[in-house]
Protein backbone atom coordinates (compact mmCIF):
# COMPACT_ATOMS: atom_id res chain seq x y z
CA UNK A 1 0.00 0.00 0.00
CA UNK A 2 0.79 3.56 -0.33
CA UNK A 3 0.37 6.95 -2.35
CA UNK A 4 -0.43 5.87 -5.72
CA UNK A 5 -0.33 8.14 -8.28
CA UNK A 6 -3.16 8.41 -10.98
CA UNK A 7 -3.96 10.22 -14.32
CA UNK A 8 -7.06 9.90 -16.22
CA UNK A 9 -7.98 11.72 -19.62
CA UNK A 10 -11.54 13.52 -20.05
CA UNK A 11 -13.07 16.10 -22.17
CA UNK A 12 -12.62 19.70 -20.97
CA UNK A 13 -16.58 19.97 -20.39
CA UNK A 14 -16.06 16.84 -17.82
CA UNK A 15 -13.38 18.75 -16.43
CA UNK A 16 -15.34 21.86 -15.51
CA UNK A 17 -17.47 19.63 -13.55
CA UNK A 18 -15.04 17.93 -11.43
CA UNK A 19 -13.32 21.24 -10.61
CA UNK A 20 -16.83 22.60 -10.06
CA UNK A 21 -17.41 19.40 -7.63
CA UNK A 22 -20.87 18.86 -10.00
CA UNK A 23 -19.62 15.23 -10.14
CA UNK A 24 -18.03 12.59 -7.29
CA UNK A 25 -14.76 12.12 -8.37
CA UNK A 26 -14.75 8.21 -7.27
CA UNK A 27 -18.20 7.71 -9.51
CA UNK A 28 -16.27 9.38 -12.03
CA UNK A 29 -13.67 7.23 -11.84
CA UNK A 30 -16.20 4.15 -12.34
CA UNK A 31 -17.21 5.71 -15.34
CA UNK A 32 -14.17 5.25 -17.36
CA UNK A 33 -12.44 2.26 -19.28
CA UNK A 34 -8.89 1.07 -18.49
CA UNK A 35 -7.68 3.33 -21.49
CA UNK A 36 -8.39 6.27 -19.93
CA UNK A 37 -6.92 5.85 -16.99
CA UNK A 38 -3.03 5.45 -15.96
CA UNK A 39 -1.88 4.16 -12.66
CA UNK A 40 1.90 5.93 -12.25
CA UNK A 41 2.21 3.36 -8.68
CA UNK A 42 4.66 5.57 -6.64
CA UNK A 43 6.67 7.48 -8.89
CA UNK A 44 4.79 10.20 -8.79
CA UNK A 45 6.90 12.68 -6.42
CA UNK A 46 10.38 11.19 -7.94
CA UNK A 47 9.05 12.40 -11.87
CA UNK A 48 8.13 15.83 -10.72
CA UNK A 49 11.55 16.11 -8.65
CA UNK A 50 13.70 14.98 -11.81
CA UNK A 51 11.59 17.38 -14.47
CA UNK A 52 11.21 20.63 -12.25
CA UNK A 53 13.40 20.20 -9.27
CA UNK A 54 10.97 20.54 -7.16
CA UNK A 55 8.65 18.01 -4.67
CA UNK A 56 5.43 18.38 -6.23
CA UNK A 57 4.01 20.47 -2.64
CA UNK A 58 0.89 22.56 -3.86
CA UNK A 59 2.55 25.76 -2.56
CA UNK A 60 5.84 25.15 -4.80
CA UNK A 61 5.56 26.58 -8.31
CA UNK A 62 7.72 25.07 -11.21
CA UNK A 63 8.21 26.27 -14.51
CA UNK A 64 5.74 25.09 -17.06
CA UNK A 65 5.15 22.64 -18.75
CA UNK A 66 6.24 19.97 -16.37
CA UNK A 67 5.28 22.30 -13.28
CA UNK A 68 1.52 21.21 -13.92
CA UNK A 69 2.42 17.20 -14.56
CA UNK A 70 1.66 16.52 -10.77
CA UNK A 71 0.29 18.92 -8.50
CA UNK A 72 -0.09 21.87 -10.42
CA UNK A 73 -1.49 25.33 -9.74
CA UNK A 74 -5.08 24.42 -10.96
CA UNK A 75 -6.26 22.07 -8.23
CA UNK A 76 -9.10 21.32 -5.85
CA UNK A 77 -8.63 19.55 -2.28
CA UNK A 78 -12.10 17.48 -1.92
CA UNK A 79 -10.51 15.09 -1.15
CA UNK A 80 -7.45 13.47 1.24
CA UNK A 81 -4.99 14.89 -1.65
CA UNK A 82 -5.50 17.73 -4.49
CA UNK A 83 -7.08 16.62 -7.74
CA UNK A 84 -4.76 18.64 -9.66
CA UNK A 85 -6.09 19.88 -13.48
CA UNK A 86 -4.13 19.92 -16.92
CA UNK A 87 -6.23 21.21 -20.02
CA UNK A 88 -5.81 19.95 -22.93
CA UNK A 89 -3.89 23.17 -24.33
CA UNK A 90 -1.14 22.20 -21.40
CA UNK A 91 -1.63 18.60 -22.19
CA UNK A 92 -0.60 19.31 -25.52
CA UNK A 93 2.65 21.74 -24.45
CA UNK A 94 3.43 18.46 -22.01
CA UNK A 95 2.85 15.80 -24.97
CA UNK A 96 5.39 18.36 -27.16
CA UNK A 97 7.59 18.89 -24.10
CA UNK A 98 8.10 14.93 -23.75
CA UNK A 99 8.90 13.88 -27.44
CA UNK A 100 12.81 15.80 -26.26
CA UNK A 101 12.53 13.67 -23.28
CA UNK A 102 13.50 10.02 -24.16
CA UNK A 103 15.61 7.76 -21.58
CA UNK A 104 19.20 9.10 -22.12
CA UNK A 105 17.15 12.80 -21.65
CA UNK A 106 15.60 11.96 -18.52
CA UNK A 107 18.64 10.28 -16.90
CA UNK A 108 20.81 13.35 -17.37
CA UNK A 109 18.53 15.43 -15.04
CA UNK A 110 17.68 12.12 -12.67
CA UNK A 111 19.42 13.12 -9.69
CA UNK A 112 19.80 10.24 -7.22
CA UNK A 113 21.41 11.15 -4.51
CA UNK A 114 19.73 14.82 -4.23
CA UNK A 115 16.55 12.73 -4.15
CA UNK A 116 18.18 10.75 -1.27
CA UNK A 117 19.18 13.86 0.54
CA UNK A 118 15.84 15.13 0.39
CA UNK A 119 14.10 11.99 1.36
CA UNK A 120 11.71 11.83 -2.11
CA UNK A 121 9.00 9.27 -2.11
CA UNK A 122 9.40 6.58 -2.45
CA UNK A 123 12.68 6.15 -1.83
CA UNK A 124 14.04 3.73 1.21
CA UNK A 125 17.35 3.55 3.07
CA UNK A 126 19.43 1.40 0.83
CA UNK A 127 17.25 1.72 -2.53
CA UNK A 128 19.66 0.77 -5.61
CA UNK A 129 19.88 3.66 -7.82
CA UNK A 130 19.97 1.67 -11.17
CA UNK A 131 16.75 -0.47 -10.48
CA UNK A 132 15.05 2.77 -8.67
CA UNK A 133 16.09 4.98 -12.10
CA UNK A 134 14.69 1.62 -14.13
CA UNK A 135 10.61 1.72 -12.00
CA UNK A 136 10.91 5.85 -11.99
CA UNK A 137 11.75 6.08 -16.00
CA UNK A 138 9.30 2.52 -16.75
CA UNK A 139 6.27 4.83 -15.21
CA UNK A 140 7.27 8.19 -17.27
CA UNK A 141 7.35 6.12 -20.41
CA UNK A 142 4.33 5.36 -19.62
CA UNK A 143 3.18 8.83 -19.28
CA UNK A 144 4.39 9.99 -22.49
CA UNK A 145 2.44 7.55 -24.19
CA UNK A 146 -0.83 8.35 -22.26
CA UNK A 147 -0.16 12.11 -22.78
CA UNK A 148 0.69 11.13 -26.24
CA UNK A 149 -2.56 10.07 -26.79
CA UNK A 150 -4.61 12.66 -24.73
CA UNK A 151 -3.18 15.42 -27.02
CA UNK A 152 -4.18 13.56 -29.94
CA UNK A 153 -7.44 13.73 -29.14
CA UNK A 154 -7.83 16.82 -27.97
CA UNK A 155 -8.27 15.64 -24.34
CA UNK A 156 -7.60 17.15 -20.78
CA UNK A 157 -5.86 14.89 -17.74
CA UNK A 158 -6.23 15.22 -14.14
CA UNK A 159 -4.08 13.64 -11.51
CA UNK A 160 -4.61 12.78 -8.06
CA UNK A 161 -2.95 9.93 -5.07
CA UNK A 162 -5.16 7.21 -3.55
């Protein structure tokens, strides 16, 4: 068990409605297919430290576009964490963002032992930097695909930990 991090993909009218708290966002949730949904596991906090140097706190600010990836500055707090907001015009400056960011990319700016120093999730005492590198970069790949997709259809994404 633990934070888990989570992205799903709606239209921008859904969207409104969440942010608006018109719609639960758990019977949401039950709503949509597999597709639309991505389950990031833990990585969440260790992604937004190696794009923006920063923890992913709401009341940190990062430069766009990967300051919104995790919590960004459009969020709501129904709930025990922030559902955090991403329209589909920053979906699509993220989807651009991460075509430049392939593996070699993202391990030049993967900082291991700052993340250590800092204590970022979920790292534990004695965590092997190659294998921890390997789950962090699996999940992002998987990202970029699902924000891939999203800005091919014209599509906003929302985040939030369970």
């Amino acid at each position: 068990m633990g934070m888990i991090g989570h992205y799903f993909r709606t239209s921008s009218e859904n969207m409104e409605h969440l942010k608006s708290e018109e719609l639960d966002l758990y019977a949401f949730l039950d709503t949509l297919d597999e597709s639309e949904q991505l389950d990031i596991d833990k990585t969440w906090q260790a992604i937004q430290f190696t794009l923006t140097g920063t923890t992913g706190e709401t009341d940190e600010t990062a430069e766009k576009p990967w300051g919104n990836l995790v919590i960004g500055n459009d969020y709501i707090i129904p709930y025990e964490f922030p559902l955090s907001f991403i329209s589909a015009k920053e979906v699509r400056e993220i989807a651009e963002a991460m075509k430049a960011m392939d593996e070699a990319e993202f391990r030049k700016i993967f900082d291991f032992k700052k993340m250590v120093s800092i204590n970022i999730y979920p790292l534990v005492y004695g965590e092997d930097e190659e294998e921890f590198f390997d789950y962090v970069y699996g999940h992002f790949a998987e990202m970029r695909k699902f924000f891939f997709e999203a800005a091919a259809m014209g599509l906003a994404v929302a985040f939030y930990i369970d």
